[in-house]
C-alpha atoms as a PDB file:
ATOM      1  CA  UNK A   1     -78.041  32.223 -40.764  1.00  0.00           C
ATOM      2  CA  UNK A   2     -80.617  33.138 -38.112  1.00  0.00           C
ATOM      3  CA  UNK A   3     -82.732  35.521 -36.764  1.00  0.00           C
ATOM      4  CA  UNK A   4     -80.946  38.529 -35.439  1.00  0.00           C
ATOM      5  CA  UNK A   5     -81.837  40.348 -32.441  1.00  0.00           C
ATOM      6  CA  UNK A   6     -81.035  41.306 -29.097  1.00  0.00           C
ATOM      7  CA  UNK A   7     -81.985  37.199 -28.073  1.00  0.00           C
ATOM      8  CA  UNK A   8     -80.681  36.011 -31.267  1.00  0.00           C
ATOM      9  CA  UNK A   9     -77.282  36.519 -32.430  1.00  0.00           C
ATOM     10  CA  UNK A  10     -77.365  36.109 -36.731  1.00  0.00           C
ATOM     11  CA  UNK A  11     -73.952  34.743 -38.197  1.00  0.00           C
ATOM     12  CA  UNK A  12     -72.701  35.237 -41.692  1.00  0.00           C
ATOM     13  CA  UNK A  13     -70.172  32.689 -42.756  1.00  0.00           C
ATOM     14  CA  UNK A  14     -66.642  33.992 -43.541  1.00  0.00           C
ATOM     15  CA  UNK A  15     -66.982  31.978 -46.978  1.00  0.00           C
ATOM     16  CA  UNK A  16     -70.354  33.649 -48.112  1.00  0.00           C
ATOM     17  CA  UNK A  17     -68.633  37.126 -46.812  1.00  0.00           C
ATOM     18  CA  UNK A  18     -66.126  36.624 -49.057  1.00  0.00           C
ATOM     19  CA  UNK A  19     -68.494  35.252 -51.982  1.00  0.00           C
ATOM     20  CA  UNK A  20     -70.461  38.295 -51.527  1.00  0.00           C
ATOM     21  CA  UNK A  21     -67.204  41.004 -51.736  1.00  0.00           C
ATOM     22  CA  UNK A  22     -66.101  38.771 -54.993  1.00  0.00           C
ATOM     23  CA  UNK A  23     -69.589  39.684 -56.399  1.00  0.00           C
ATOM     24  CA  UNK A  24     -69.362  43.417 -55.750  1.00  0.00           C
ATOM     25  CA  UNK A  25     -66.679  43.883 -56.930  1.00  0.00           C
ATOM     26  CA  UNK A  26     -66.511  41.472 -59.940  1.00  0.00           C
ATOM     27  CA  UNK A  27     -69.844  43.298 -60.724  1.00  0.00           C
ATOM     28  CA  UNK A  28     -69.073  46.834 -60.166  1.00  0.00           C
ATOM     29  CA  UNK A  29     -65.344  47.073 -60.548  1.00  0.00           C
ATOM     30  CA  UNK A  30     -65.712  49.404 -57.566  1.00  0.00           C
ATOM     31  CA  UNK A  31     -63.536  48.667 -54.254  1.00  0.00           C
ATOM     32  CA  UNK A  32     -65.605  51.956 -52.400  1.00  0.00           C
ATOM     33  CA  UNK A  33     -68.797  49.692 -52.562  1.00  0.00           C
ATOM     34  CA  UNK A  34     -67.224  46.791 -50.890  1.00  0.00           C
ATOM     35  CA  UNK A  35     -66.220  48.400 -48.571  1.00  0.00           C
ATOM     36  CA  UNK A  36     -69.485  49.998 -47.922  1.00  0.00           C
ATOM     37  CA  UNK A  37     -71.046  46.569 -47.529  1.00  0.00           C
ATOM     38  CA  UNK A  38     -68.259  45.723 -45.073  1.00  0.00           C
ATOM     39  CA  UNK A  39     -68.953  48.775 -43.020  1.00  0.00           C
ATOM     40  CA  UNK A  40     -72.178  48.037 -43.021  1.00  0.00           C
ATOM     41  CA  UNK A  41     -71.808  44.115 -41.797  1.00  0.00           C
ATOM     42  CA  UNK A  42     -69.446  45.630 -39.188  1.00  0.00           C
ATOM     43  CA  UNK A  43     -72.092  48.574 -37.611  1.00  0.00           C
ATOM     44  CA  UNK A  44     -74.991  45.708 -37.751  1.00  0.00           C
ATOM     45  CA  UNK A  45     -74.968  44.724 -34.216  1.00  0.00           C
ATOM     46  CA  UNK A  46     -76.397  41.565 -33.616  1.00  0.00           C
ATOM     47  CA  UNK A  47     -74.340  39.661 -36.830  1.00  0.00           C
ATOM     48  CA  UNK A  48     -71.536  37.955 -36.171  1.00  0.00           C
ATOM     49  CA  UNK A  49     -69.071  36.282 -38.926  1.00  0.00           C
ATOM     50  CA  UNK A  50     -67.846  32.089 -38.396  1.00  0.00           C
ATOM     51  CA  UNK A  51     -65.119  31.654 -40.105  1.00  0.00           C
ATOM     52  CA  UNK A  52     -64.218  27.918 -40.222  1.00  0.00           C
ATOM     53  CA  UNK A  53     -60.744  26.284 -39.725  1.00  0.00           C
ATOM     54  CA  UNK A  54     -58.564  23.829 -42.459  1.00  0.00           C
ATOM     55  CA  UNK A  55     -59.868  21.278 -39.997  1.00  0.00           C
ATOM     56  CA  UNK A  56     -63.251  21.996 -40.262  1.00  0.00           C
ATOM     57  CA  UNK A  57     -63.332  22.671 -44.263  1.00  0.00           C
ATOM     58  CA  UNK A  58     -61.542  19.107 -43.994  1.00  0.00           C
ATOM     59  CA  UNK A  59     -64.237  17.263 -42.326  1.00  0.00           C
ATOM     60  CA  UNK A  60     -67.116  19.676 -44.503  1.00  0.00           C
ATOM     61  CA  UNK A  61     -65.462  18.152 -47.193  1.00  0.00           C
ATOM     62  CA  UNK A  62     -65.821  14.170 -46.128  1.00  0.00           C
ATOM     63  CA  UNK A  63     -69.623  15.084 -44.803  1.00  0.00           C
ATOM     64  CA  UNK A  64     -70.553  16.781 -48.332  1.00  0.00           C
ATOM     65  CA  UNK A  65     -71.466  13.432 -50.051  1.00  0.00           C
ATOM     66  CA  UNK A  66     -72.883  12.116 -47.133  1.00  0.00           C
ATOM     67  CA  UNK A  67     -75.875  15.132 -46.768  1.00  0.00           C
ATOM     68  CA  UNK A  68     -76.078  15.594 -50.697  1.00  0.00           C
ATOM     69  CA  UNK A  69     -74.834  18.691 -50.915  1.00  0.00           C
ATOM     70  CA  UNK A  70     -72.091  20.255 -52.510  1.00  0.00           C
ATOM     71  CA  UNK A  71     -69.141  22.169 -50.991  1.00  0.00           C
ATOM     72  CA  UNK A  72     -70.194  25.349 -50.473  1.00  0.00           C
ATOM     73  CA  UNK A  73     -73.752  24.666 -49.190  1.00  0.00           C
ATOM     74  CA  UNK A  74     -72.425  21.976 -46.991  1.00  0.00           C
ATOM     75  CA  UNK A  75     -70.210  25.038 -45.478  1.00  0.00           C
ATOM     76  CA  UNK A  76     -73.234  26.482 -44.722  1.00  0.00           C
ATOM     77  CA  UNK A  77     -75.238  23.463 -43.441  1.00  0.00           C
ATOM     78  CA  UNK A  78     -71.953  22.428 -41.508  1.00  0.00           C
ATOM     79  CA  UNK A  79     -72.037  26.181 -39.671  1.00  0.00           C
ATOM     80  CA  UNK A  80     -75.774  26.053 -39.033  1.00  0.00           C
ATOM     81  CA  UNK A  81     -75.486  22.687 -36.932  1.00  0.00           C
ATOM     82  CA  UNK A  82     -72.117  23.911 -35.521  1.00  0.00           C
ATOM     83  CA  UNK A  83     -73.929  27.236 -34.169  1.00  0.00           C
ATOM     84  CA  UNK A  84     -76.851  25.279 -33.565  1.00  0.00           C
ATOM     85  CA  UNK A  85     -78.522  28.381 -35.663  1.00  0.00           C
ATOM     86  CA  UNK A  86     -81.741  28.569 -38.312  1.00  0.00           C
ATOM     87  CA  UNK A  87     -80.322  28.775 -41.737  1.00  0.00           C
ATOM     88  CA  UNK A  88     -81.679  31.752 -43.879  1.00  0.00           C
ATOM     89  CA  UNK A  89     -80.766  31.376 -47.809  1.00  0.00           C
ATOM     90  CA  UNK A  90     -82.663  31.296 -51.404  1.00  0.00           C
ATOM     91  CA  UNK A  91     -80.962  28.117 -51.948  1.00  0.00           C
ATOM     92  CA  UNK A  92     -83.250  24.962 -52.471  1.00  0.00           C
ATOM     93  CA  UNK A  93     -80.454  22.596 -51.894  1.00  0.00           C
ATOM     94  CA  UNK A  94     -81.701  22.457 -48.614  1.00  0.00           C
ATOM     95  CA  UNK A  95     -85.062  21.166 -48.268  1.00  0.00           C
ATOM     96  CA  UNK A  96     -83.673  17.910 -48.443  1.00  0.00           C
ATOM     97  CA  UNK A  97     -81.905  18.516 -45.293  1.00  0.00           C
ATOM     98  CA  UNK A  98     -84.382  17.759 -42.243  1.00  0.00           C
ATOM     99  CA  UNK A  99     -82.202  18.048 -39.478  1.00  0.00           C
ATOM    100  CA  UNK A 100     -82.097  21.712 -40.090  1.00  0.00           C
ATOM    101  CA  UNK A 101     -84.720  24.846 -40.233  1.00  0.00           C
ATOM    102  CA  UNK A 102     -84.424  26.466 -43.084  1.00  0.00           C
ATOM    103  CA  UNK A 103     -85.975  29.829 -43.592  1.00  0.00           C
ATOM    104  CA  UNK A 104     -86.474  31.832 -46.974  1.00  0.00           C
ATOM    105  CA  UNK A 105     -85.391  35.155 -46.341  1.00  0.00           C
ATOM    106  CA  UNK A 106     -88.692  36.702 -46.635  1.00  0.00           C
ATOM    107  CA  UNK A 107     -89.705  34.405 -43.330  1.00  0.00           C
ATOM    108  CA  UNK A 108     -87.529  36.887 -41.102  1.00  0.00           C
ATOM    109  CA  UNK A 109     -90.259  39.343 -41.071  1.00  0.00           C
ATOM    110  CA  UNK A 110     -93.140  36.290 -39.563  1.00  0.00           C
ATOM    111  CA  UNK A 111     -90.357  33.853 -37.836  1.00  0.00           C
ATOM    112  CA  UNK A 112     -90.571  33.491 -33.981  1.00  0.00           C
END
């Protein structure tokens, strides 16, 4: 989520990091190359992880039918609004939501 730089502090969601390790390793079978991508989260210096409470997942899960979006992208949506941050993702799940911006990830390069 965000644009990441010494002005901009980019957050990754605890859920998604964990989506992402269960990938690796699902994929690879290889616990060295998670652990690679978590030292590499770690040494990136302007990304921070949000990792959301029971509370929070709780009321994610009563605003999910609300915004039209399932549980795991309203996670995301729900963190963007919290952090008041841009949301970066593939997903186009989220066009419909307007009271966010949401940037494809190949907008980083051009976003101001």
């Amino acid at each position: 989520m965000g644009r990441a730089d010494a002005d901009h502090k980019g957050w990754l969601t605890a859920f998604s990091l964990h989506a992402i390790e269960h990938i690796i390793f699902n994929r690879t079978g290889r616990h060295e190359l998670v652990a690679t991508f978590l030292a590499v989260v770690m040494a990136y210096p302007y990304l921070d992880t949000y990792a959301t409470t029971v509370a929070e997942e709780l009321e994610v899960a009563r605003l999910a039918p609300r915004v039209g979006l399932d549980f795991d992208d309203c996670l995301q949506y729900y963190a963007a609004r919290k952090l008041d941050a841009q949301l970066v993702t593939l997903d186009r799940h989220f066009a419909r939501c307007r009271d966010l911006t949401v940037l494809h990830p190949r907008q980083l390069a051009t976003h101001h």
